[in-house]
PDB file of N, CA and C in Angstrom:
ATOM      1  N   UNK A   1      99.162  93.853 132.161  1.00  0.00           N
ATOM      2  CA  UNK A   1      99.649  92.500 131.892  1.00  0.00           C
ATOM      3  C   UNK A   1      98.515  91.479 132.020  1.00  0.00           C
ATOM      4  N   UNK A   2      97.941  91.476 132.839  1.00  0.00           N
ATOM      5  CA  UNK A   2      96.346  90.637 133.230  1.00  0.00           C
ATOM      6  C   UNK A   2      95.474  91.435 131.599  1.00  0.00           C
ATOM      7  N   UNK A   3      95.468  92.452 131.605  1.00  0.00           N
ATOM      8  CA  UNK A   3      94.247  92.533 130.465  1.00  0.00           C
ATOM      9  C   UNK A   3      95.110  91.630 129.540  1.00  0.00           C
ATOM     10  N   UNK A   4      96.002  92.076 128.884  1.00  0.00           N
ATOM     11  CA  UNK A   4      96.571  91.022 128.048  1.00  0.00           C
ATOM     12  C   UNK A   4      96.857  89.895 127.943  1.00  0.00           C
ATOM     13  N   UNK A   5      97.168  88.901 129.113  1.00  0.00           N
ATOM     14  CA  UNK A   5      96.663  87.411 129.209  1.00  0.00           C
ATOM     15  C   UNK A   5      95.089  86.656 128.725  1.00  0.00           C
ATOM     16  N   UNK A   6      94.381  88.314 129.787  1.00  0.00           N
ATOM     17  CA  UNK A   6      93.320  87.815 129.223  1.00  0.00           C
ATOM     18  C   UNK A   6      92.909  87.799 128.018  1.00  0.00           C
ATOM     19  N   UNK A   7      93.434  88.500 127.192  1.00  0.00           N
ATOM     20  CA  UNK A   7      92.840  88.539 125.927  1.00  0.00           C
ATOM     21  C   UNK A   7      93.382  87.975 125.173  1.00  0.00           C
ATOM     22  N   UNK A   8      94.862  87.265 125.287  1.00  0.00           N
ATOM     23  CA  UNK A   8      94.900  86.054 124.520  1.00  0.00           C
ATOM     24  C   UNK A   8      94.386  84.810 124.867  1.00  0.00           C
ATOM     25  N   UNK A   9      94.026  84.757 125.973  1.00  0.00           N
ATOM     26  CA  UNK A   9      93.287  83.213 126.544  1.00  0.00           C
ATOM     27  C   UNK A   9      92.170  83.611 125.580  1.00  0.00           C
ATOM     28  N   UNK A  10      91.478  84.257 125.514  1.00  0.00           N
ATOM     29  CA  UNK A  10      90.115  84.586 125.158  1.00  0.00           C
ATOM     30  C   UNK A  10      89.815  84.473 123.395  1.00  0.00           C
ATOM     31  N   UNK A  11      91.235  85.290 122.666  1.00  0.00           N
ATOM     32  CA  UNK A  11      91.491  85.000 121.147  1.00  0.00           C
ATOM     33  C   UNK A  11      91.813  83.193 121.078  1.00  0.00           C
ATOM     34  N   UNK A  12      92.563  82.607 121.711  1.00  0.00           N
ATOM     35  CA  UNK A  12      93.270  81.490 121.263  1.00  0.00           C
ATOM     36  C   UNK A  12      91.872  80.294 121.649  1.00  0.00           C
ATOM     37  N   UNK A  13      90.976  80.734 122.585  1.00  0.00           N
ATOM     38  CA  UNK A  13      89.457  79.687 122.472  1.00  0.00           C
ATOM     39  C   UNK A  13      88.397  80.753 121.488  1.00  0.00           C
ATOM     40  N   UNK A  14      88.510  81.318 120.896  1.00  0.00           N
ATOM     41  CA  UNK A  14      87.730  81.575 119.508  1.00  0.00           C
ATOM     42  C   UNK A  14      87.391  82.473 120.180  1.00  0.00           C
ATOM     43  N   UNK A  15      87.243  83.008 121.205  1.00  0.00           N
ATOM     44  CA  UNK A  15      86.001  83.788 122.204  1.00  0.00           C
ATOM     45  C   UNK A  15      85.772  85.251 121.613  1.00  0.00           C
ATOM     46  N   UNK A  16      87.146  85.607 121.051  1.00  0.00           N
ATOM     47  CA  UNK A  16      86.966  87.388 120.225  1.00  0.00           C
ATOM     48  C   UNK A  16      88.105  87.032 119.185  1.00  0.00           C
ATOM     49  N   UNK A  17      87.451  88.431 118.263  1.00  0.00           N
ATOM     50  CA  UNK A  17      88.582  88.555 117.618  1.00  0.00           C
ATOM     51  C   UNK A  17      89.913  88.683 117.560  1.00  0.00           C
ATOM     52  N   UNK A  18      90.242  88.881 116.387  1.00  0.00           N
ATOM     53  CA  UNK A  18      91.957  89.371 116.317  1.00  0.00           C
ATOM     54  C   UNK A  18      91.743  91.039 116.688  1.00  0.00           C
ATOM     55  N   UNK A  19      90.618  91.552 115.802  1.00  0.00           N
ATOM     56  CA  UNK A  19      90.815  93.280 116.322  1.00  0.00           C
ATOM     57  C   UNK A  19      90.163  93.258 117.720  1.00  0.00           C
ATOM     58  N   UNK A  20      89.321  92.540 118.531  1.00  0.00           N
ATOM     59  CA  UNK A  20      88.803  92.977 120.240  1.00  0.00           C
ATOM     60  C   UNK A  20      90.150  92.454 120.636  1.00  0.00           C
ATOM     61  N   UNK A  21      90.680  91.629 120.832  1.00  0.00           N
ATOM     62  CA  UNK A  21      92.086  91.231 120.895  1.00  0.00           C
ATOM     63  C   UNK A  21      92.761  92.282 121.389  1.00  0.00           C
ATOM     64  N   UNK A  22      92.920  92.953 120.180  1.00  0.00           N
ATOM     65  CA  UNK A  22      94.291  93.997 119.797  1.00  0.00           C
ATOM     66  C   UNK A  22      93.065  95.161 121.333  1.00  0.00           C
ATOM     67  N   UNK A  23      92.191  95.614 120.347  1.00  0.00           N
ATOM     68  CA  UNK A  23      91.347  96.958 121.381  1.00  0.00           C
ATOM     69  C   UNK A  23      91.582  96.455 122.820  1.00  0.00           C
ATOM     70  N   UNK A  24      91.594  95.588 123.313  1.00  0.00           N
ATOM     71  CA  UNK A  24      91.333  95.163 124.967  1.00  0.00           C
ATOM     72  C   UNK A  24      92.802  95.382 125.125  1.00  0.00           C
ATOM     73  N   UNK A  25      94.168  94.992 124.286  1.00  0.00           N
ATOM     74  CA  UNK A  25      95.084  95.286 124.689  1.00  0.00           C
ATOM     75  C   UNK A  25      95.627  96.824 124.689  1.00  0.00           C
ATOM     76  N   UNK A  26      95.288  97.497 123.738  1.00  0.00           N
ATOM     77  CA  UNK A  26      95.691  98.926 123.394  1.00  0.00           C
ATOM     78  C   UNK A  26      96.844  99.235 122.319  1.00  0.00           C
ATOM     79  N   UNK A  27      96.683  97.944 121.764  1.00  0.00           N
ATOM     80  CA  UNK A  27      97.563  97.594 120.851  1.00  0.00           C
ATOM     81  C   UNK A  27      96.734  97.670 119.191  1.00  0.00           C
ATOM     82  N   UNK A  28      97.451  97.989 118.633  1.00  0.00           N
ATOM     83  CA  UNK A  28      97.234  97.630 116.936  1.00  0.00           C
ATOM     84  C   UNK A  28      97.112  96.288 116.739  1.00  0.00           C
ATOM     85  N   UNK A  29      96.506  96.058 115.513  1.00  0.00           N
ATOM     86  CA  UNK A  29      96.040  94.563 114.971  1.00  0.00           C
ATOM     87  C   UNK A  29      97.768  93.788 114.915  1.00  0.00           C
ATOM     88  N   UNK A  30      98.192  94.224 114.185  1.00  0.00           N
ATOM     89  CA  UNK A  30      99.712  94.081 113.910  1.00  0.00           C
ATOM     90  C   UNK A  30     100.816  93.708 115.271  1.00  0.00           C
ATOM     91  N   UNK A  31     100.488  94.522 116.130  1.00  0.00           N
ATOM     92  CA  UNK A  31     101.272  94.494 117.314  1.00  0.00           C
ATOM     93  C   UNK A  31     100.090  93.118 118.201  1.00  0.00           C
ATOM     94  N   UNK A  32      98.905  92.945 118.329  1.00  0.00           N
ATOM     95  CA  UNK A  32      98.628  91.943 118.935  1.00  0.00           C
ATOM     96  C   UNK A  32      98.979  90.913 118.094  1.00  0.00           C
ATOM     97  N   UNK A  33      98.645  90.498 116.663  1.00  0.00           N
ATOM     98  CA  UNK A  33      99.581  89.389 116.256  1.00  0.00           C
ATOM     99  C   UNK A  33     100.872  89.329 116.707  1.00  0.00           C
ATOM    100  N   UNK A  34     102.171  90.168 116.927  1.00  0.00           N
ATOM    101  CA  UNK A  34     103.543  89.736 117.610  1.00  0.00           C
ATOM    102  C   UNK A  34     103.136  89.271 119.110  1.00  0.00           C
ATOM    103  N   UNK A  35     102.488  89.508 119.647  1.00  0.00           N
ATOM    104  CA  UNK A  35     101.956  89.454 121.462  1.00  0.00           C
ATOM    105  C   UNK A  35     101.555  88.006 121.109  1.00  0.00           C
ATOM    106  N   UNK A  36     100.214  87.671 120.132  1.00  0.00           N
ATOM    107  CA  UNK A  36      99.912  86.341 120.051  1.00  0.00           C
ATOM    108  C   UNK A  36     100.837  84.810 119.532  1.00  0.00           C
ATOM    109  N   UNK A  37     101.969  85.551 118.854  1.00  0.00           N
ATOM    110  CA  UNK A  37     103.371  84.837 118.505  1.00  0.00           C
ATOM    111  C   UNK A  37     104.186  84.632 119.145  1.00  0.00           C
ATOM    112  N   UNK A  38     104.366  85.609 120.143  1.00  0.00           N
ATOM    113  CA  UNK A  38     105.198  85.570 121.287  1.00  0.00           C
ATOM    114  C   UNK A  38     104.861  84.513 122.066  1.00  0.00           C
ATOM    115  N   UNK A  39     103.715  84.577 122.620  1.00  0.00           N
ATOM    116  CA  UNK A  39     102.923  83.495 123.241  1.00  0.00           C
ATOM    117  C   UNK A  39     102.723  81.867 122.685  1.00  0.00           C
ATOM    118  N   UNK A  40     102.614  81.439 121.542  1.00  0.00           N
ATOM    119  CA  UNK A  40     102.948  80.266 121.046  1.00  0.00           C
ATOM    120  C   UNK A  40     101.343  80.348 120.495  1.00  0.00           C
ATOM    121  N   UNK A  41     100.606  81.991 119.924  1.00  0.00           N
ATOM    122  CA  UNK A  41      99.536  81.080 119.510  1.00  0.00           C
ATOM    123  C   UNK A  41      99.355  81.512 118.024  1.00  0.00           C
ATOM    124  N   UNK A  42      98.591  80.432 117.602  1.00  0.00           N
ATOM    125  CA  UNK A  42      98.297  80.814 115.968  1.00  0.00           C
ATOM    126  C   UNK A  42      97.080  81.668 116.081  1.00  0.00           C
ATOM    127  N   UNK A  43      97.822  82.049 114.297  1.00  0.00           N
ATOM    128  CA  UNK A  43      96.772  83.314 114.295  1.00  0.00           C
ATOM    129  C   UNK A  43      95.834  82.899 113.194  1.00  0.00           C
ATOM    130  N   UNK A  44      94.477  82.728 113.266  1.00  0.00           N
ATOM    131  CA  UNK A  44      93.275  82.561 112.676  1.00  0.00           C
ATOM    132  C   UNK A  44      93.305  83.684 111.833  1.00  0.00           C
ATOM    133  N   UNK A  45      93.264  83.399 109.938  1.00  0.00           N
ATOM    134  CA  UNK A  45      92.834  84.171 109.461  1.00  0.00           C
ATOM    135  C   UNK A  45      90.874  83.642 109.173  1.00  0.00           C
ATOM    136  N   UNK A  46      90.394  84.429 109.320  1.00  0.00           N
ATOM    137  CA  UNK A  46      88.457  83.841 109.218  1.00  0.00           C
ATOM    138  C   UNK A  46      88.179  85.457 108.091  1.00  0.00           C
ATOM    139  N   UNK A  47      86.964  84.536 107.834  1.00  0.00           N
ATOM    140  CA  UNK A  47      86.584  85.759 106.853  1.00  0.00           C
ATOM    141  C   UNK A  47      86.380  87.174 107.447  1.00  0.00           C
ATOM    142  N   UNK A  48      85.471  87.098 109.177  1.00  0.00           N
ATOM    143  CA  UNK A  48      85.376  88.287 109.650  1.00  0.00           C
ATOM    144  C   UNK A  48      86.963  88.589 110.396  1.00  0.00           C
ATOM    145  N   UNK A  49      88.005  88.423 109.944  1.00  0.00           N
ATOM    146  CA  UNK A  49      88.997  88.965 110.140  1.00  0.00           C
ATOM    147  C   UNK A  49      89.182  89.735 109.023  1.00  0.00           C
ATOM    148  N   UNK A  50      89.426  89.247 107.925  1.00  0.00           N
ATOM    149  CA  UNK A  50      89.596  90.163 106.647  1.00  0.00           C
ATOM    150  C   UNK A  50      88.579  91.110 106.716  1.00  0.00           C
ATOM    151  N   UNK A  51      87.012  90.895 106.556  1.00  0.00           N
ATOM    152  CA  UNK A  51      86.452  92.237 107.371  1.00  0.00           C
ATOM    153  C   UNK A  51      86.656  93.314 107.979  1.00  0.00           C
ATOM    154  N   UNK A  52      87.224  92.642 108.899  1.00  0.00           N
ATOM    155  CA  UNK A  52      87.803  93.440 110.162  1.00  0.00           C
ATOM    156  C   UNK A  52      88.626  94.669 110.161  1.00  0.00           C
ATOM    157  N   UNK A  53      89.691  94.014 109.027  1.00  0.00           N
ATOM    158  CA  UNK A  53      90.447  94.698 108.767  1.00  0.00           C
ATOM    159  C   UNK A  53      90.220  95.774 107.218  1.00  0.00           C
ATOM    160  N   UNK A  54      89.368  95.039 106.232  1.00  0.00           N
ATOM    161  CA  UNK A  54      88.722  96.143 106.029  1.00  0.00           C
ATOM    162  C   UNK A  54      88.335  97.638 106.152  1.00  0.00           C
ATOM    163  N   UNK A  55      87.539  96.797 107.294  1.00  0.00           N
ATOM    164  CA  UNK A  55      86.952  98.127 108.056  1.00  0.00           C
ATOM    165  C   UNK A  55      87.858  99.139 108.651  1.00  0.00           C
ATOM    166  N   UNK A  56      88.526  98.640 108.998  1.00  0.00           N
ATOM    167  CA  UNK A  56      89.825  99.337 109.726  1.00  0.00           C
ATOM    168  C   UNK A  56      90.407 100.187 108.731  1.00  0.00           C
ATOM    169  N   UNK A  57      90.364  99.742 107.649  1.00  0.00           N
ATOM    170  CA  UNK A  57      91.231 100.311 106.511  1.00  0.00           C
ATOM    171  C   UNK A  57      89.996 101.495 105.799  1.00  0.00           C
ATOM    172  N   UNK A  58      88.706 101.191 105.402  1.00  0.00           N
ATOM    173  CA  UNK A  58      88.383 102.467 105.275  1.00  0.00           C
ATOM    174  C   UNK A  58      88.078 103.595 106.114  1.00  0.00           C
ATOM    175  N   UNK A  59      88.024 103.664 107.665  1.00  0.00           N
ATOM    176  CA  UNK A  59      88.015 103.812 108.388  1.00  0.00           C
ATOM    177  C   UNK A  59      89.358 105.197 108.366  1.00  0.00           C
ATOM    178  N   UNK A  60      90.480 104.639 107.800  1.00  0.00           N
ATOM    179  CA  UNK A  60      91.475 104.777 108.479  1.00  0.00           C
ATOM    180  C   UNK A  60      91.535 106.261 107.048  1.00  0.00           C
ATOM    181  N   UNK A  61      91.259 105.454 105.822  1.00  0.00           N
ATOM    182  CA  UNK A  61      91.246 106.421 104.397  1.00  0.00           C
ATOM    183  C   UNK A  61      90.310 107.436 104.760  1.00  0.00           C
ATOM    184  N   UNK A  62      89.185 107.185 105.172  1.00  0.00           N
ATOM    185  CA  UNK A  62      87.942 108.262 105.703  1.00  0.00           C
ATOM    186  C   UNK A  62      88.474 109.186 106.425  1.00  0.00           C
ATOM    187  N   UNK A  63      89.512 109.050 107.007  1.00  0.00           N
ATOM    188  CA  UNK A  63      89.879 110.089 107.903  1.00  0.00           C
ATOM    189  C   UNK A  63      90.973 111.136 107.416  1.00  0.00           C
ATOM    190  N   UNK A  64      91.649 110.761 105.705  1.00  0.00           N
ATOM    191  CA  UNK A  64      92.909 111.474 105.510  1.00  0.00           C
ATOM    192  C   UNK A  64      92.033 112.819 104.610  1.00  0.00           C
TER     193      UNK A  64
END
């Protein structure tokens, strides 16, 4: 519960991403956006988010 406070205090002042976000929680990108909604915070789309997720995505094809 503490890692996850912390890591939305930390997303909602710019400090990490949406995916270190999600990794520090143990959560998926998807599931820390509901955690960061829950909480009352907006979610920054930035270019190294789309990146991000990118990456995630060939990442994810590389592996089938």
């Amino acid at each position: 519960e503490l890692t996850r406070k912390i890591a939305i205090e930390l997303y909602s002042h710019h400090e990490i991403s949406l995916a270190r976000g999600a990794e520090i929680c143990g959560l998926n990108i998807e599931n820390f956006k509901e955690l960061l909604r829950e909480n009352g915070i907006s979610i920054d789309i930035t270019p190294d988010t789309v990146n991000e997720v990118h990456s995630d995505v060939d990442a994810l094809l590389g592996a089938l």
